[in-house]
N, C-alpha and C. Protein backbone atom coordinates (compact mmCIF):
# COMPACT_ATOMS: atom_id res chain seq x y z
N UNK A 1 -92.59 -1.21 128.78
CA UNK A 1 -91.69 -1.39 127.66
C UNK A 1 -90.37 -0.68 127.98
N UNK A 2 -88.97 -1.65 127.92
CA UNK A 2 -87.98 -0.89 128.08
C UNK A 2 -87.46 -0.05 126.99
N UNK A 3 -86.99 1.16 127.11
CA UNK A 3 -85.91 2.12 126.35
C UNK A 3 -85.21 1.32 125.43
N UNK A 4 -84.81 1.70 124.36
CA UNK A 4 -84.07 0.84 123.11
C UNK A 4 -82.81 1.50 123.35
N UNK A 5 -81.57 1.23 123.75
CA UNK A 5 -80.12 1.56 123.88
C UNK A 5 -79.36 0.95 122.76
N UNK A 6 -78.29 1.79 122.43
CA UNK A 6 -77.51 0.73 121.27
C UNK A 6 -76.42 -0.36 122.23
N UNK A 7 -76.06 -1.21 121.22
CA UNK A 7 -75.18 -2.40 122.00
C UNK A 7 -73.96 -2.21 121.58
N UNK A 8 -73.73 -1.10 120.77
CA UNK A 8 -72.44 -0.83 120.09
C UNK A 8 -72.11 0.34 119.53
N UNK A 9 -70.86 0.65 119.50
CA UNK A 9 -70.74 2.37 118.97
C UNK A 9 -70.61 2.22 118.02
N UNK A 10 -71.18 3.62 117.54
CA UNK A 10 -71.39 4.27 115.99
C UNK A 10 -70.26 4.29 115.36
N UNK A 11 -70.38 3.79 114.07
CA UNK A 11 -69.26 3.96 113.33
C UNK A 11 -69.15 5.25 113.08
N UNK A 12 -67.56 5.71 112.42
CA UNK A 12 -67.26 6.85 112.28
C UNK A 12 -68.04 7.27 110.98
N UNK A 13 -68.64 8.40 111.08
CA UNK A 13 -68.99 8.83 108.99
C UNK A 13 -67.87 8.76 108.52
N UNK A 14 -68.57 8.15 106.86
CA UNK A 14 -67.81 8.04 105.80
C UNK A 14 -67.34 9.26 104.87
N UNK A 15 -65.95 9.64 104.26
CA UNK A 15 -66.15 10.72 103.93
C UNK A 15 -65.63 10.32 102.38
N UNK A 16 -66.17 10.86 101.49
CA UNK A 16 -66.44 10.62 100.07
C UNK A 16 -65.73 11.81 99.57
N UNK A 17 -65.89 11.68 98.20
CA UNK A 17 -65.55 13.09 97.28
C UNK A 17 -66.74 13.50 97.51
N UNK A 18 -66.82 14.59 98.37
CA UNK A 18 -67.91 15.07 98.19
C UNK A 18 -68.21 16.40 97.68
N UNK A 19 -67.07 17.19 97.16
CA UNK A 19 -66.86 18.31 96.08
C UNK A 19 -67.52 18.09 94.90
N UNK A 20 -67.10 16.85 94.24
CA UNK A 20 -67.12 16.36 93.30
C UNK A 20 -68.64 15.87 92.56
N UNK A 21 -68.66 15.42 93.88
CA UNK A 21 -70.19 14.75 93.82
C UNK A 21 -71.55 15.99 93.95
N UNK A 22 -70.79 16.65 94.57
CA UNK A 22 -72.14 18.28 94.79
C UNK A 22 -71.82 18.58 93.35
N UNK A 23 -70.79 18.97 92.81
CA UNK A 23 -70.44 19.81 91.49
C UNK A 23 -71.30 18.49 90.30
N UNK A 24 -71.46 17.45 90.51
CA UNK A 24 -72.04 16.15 89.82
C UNK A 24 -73.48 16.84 89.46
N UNK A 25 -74.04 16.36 90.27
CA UNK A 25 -75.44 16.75 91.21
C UNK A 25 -76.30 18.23 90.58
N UNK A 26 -75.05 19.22 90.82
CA UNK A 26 -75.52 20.55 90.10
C UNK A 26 -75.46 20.38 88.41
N UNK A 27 -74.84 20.33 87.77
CA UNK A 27 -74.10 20.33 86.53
C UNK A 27 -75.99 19.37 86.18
N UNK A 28 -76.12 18.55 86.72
CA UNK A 28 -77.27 17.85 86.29
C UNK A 28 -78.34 18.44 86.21
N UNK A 29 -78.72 19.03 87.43
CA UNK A 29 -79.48 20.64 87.24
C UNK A 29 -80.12 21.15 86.41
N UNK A 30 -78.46 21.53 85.89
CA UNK A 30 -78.59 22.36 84.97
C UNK A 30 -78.73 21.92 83.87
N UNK A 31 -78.28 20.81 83.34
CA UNK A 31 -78.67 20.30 82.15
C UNK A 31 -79.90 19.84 82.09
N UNK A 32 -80.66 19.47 83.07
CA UNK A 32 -82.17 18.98 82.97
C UNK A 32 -83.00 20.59 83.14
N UNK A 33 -82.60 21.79 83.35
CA UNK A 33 -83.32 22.84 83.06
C UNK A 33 -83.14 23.71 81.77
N UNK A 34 -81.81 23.01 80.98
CA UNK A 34 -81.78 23.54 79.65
C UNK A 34 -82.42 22.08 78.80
N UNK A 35 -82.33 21.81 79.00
CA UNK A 35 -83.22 20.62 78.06
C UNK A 35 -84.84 20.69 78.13
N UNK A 36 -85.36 21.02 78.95
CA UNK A 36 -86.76 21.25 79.18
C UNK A 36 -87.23 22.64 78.90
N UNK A 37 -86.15 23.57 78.31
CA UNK A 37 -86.37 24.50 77.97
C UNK A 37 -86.71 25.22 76.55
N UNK A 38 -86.56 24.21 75.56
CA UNK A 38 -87.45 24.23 74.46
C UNK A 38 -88.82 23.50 74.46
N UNK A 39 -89.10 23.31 75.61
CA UNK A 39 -90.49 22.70 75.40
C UNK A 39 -91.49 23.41 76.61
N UNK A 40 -90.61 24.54 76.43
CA UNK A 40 -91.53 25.22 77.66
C UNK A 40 -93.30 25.71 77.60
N UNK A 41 -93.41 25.63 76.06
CA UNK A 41 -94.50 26.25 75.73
C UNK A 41 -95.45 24.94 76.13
N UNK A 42 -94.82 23.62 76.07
CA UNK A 42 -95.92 22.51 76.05
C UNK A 42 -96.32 22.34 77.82
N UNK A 43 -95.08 22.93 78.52
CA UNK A 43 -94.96 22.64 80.06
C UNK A 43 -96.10 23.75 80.24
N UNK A 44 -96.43 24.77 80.11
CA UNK A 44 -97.01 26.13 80.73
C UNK A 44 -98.65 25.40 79.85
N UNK A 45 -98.26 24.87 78.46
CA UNK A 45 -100.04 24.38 78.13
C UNK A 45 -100.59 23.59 79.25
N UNK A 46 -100.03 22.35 79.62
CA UNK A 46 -100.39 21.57 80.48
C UNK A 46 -100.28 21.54 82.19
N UNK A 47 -99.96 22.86 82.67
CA UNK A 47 -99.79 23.11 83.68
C UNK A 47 -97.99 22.78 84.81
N UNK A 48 -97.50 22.81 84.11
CA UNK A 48 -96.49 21.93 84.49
C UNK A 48 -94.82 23.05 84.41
N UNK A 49 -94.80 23.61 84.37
CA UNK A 49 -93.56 25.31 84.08
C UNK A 49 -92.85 24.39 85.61
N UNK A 50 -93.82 24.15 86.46
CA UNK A 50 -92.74 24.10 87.65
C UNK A 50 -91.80 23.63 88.04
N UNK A 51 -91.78 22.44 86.75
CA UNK A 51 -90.83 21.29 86.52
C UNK A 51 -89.29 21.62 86.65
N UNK A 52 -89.68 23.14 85.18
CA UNK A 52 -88.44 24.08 84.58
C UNK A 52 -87.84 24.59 85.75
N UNK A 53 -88.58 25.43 86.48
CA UNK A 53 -88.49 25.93 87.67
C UNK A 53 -87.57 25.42 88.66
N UNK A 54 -87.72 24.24 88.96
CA UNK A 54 -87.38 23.27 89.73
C UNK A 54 -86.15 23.38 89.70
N UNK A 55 -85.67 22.47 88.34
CA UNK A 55 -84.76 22.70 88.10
C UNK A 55 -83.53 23.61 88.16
N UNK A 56 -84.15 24.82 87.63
CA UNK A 56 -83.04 26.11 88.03
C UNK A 56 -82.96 26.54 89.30
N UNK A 57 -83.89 26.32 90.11
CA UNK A 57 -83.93 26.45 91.80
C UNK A 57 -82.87 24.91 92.56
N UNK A 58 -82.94 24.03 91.92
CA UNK A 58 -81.88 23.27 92.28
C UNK A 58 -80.70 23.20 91.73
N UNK A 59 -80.11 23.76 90.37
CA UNK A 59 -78.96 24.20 90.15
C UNK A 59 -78.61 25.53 90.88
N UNK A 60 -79.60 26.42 91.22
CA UNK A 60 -79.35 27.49 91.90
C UNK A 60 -78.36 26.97 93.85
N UNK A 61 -79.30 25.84 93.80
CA UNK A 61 -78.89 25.24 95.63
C UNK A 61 -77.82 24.83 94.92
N UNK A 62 -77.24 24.41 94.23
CA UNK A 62 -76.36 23.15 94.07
C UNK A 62 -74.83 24.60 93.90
N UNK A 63 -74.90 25.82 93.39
CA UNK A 63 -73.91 26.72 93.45
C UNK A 63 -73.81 26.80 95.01
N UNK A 64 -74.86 26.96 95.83
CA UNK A 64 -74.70 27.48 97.16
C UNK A 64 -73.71 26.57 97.59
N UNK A 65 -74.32 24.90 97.70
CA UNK A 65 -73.68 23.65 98.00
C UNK A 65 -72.23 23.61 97.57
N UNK A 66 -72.42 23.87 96.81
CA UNK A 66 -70.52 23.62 96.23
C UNK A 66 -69.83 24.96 97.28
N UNK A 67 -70.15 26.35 96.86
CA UNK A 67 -69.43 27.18 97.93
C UNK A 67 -69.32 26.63 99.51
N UNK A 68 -70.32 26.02 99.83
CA UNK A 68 -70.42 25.57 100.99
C UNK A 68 -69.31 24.18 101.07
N UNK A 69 -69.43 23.17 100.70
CA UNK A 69 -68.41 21.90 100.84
C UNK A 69 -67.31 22.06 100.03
N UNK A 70 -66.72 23.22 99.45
CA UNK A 70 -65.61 23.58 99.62
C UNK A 70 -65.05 24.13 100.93
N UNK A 71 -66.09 25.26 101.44
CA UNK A 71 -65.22 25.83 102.51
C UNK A 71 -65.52 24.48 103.82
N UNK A 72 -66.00 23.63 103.46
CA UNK A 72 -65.73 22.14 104.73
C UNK A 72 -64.52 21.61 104.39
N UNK A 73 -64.09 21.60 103.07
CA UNK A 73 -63.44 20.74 103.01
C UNK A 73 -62.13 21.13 103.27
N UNK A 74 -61.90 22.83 102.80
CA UNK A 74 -60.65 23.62 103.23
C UNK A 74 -60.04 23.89 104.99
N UNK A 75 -61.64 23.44 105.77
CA UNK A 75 -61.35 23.93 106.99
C UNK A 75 -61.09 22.45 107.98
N UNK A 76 -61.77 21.40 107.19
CA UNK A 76 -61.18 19.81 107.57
C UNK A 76 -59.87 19.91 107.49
N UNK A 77 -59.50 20.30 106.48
CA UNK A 77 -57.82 20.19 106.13
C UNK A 77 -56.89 21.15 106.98
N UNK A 78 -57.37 22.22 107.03
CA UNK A 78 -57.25 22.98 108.15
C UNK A 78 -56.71 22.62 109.68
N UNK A 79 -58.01 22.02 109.66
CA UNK A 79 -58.25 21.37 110.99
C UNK A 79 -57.05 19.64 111.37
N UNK A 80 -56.60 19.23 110.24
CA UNK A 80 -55.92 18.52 110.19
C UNK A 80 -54.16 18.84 109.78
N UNK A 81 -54.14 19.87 108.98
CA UNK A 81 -52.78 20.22 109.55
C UNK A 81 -52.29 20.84 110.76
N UNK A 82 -53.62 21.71 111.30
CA UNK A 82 -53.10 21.77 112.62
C UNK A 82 -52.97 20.86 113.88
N UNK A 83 -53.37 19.71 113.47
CA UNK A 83 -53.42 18.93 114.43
C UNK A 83 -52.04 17.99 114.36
N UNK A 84 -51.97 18.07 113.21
CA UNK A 84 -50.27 17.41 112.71
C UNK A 84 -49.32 17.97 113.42
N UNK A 85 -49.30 19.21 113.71
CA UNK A 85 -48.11 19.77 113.87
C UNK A 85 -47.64 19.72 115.48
C-alpha cells in the first residue's frame, strides 16, 4: 500500500474574531452556571452537582482563554507592524 501525500497545499488558516468569540463562549459559562444554581439542591438529590461544576470550571478556562487570545492577538499585530516598516 502506497503512502497518502497531499496533491495540493494547505490553505492558509482562517482568522476570525476570535476575542470576541472566546469572550462569547465564556459569558455563556457563566450564565449556564448561574442559572443552574437555584436548583442546586435538585442537582446534588439526583447525583448530578457536576453539571454546576462544569460550568464554573469552564467559565473559569474561558477567563484564562480570553487573557490568552488577547495577548495573540496584540503580538500578531505586533508582528505585523513590524513587518510593515
Amino acid at each position: 500500500m502506497a503512502k497518502w501525500t497531499p496533491q495540493h497545499e494547505a490553505p492558509e488558516p482562517l482568522e476570525g474574531p476570535v476575542v470576541p468569540t472566546i469572550i462569547g463562549g465564556t459569558i455563556v459559562w457563566f450564565v449556564l452556571f448561574l442559572v443552574q444554581l437555584p436548583f442546586y439542591g435538585w442537582y446534588a438529590d439526583h447525583g448530578h452537582t457536576w453539571w454546576v461544576w462544569t460550568c464554573l470550571a469552564g467559565g473559569g478556562l474561558g477567563l484564562i482563554g480570553i487573557w490568552y487570545v488577547k495577548g495573540r492577538d496584540a503580538a500578531i499585530k505586533r508582528a505585523e507592524a513590524a513587518r510593515t516598516l
